[in-house]
Protein backbone atom coordinates (compact mmCIF):
# COMPACT_ATOMS: atom_id res chain seq x y z
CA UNK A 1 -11.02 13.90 -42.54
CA UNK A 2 -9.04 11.02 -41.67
CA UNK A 3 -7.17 11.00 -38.32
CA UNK A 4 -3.47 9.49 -38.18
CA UNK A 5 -4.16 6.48 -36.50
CA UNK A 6 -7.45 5.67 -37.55
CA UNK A 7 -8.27 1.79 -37.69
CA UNK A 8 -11.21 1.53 -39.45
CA UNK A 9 -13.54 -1.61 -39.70
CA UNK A 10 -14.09 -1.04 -43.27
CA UNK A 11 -10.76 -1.74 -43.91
CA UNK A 12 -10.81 -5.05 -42.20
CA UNK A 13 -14.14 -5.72 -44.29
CA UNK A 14 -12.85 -5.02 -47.28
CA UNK A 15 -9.56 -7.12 -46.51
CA UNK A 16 -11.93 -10.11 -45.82
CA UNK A 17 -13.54 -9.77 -48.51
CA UNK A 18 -10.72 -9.76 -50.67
CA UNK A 19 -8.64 -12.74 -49.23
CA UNK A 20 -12.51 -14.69 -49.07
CA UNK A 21 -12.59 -13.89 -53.16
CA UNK A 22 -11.13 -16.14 -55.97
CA UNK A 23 -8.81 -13.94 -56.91
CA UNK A 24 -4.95 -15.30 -57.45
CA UNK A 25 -2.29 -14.11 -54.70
CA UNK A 26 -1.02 -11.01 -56.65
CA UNK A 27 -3.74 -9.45 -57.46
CA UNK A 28 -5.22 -9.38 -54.11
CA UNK A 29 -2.21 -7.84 -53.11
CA UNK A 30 -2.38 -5.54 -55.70
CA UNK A 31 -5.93 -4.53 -54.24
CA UNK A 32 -4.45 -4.16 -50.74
CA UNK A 33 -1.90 -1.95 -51.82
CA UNK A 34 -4.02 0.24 -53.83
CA UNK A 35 -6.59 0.17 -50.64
CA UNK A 36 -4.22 1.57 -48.19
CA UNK A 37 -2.33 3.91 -50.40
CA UNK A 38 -1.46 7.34 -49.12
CA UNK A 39 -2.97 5.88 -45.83
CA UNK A 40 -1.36 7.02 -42.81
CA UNK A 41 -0.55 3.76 -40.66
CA UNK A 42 1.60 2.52 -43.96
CA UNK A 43 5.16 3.90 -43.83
CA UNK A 44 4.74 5.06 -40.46
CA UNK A 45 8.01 6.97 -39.49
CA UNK A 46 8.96 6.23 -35.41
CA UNK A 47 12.64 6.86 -35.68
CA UNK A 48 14.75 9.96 -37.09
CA UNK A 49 18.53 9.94 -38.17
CA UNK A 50 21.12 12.25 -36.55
CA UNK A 51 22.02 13.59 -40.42
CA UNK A 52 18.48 14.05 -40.92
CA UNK A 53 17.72 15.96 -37.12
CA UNK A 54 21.17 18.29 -38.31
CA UNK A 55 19.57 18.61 -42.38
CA UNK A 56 16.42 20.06 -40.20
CA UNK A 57 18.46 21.79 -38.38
CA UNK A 58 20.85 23.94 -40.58
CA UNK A 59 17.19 25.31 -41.81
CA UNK A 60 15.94 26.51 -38.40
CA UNK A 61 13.53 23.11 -38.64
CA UNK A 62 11.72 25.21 -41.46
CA UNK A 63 9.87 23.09 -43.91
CA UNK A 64 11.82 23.19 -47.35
CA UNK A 65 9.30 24.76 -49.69
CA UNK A 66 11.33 24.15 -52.68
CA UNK A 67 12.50 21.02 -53.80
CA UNK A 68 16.09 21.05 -53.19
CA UNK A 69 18.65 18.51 -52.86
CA UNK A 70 18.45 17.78 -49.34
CA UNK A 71 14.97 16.45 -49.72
CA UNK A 72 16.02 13.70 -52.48
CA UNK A 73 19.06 12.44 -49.81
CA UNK A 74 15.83 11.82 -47.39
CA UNK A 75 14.59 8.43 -47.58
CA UNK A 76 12.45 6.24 -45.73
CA UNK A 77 13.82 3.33 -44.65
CA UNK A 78 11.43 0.11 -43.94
CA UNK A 79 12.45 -2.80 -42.46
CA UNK A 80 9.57 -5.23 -43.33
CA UNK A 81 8.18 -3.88 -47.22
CA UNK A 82 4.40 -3.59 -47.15
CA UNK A 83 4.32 -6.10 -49.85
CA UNK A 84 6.04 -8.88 -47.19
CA UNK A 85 3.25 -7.83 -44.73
CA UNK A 86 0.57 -8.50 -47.40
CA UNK A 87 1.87 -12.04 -47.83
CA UNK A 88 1.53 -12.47 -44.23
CA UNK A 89 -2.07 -11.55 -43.64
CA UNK A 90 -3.03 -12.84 -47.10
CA UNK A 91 -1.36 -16.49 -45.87
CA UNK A 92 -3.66 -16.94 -43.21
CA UNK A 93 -7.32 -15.20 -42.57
CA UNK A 94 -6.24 -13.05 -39.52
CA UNK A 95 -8.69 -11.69 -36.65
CA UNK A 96 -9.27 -8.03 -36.99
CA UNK A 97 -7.34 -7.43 -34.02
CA UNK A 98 -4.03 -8.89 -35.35
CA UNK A 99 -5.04 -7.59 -38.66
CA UNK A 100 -4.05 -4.21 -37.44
CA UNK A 101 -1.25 -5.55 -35.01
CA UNK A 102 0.77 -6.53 -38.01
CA UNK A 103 0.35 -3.82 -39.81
CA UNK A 104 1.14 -1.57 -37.03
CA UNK A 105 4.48 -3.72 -36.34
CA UNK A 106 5.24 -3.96 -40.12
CA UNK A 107 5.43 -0.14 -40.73
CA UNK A 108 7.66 1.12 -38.73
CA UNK A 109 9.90 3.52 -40.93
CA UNK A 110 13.37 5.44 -39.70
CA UNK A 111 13.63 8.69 -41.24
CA UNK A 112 17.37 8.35 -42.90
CA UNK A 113 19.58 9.54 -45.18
CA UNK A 114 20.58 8.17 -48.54
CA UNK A 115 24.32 7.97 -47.24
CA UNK A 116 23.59 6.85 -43.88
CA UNK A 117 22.10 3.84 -45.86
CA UNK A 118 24.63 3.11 -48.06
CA UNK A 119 26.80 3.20 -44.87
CA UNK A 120 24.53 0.49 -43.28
CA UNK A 121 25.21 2.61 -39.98
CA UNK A 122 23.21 5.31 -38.29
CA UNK A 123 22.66 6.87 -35.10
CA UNK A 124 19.21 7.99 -34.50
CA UNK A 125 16.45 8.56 -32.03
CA UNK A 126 12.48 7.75 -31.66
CA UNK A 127 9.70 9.70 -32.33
CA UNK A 128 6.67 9.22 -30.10
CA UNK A 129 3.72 7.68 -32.28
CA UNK A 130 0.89 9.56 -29.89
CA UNK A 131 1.93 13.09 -31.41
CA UNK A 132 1.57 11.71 -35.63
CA UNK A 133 4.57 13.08 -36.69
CA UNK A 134 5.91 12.70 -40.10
CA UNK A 135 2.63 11.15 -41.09
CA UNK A 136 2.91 9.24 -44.64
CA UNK A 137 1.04 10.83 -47.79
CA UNK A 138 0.17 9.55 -50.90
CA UNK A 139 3.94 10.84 -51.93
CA UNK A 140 6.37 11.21 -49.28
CA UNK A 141 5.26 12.45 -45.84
CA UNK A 142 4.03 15.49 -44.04
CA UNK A 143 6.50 17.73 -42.40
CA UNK A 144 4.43 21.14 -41.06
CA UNK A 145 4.29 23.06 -38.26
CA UNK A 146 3.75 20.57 -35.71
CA UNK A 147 6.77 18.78 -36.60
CA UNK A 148 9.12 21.97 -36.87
CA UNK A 149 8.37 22.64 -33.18
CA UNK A 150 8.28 18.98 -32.37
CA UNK A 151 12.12 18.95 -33.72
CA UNK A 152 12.74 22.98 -31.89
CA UNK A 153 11.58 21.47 -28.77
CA UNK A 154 13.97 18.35 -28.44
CA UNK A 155 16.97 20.41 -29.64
CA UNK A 156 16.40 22.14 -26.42
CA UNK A 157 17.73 19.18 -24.61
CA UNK A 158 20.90 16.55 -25.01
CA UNK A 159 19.49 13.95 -27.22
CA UNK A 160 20.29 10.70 -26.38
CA UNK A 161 21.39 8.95 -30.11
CA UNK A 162 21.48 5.05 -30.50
CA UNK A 163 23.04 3.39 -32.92
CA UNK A 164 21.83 1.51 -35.69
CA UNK A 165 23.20 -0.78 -37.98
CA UNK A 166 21.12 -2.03 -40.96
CA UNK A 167 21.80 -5.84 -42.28
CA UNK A 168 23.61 -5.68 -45.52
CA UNK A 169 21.30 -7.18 -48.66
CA UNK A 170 24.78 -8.30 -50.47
CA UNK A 171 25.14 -12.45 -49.98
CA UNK A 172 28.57 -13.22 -49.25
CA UNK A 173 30.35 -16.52 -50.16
């Protein structure tokens, strides 16, 4: 069973091995990326939106079993792609110690909605990492039990929102 956080050495072997090999820049990304897939330090969610917290909310923080709308306006949103952190670590043979520094700094995730995206603007608040909420999955991420009283427990109290704002992709002239 693998645990949320786990940081195994046979990762950092494997990574070694591939950025030692002859293998052109792509397609040792490609075998990084298939490596780490579904693993659950990639996509790590740290942050959740206010429109998500009240999406949770208007189902008494039940899990939605069935796939309805509100789970396709959910999204994900990274700040640093995997694919940019590859690059990095591929650039330069990295100790295993920074190895999973990046990585840990790279995949941070907010938890947003498809219109709070769009709007480039959200308020949200943090997650703690030591609890492994919202861990990633091959497809999309885990919301149980643990999570449903994680978000119960906080709407006990007045949440503290921050704000937000994403930098737009568009180039202006």
């Amino acid at each position: 069973m693998r645990f949320w956080n786990y940081k195994s050495e046979e990762f950092y072997a494997l990574y070694t091995k591939i950025y030692d090999s002859n293998f052109p820049m792509e397609k040792k990304k490609v075998m990084l990326r298939s490596l780490f897939s579904g693993e659950y330090c990639l996509m790590r969610i740290t942050s959740i939106s206010k429109l998500c917290y009240e999406e949770y909310k208007k189902n008494n923080f039940k899990k939605v079993t069935k796939f309805k709308r509100v789970n396709k306006r959910f999204v994900r949103h990274q700040f640093i792609t995997f694919s940019e952190t590859l690059t990095e670590i591929l650039k330069r043979k990295v100790p295993m110690k920074d190895f999973w520094k990046e990585i840990d700094e790279n995949e941070k995730t907010h938890l947003i909605t498809r219109g709070e995206r769009d709007k480039e603007e959200y308020l949200y608040i943090n997650i703690p990492i030591e609890g492994g909420y919202f861990l990633n999955k091959t497809v999309g991420f885990e919301y149980g039990k643990k999570e449903e009283l994680y978000l119960k427990y906080i709407s006990q109290y007045r949440i503290r929102w921050r704000k937000m704002t994403l930098e737009s992709k568009k180039k202006t002239n």
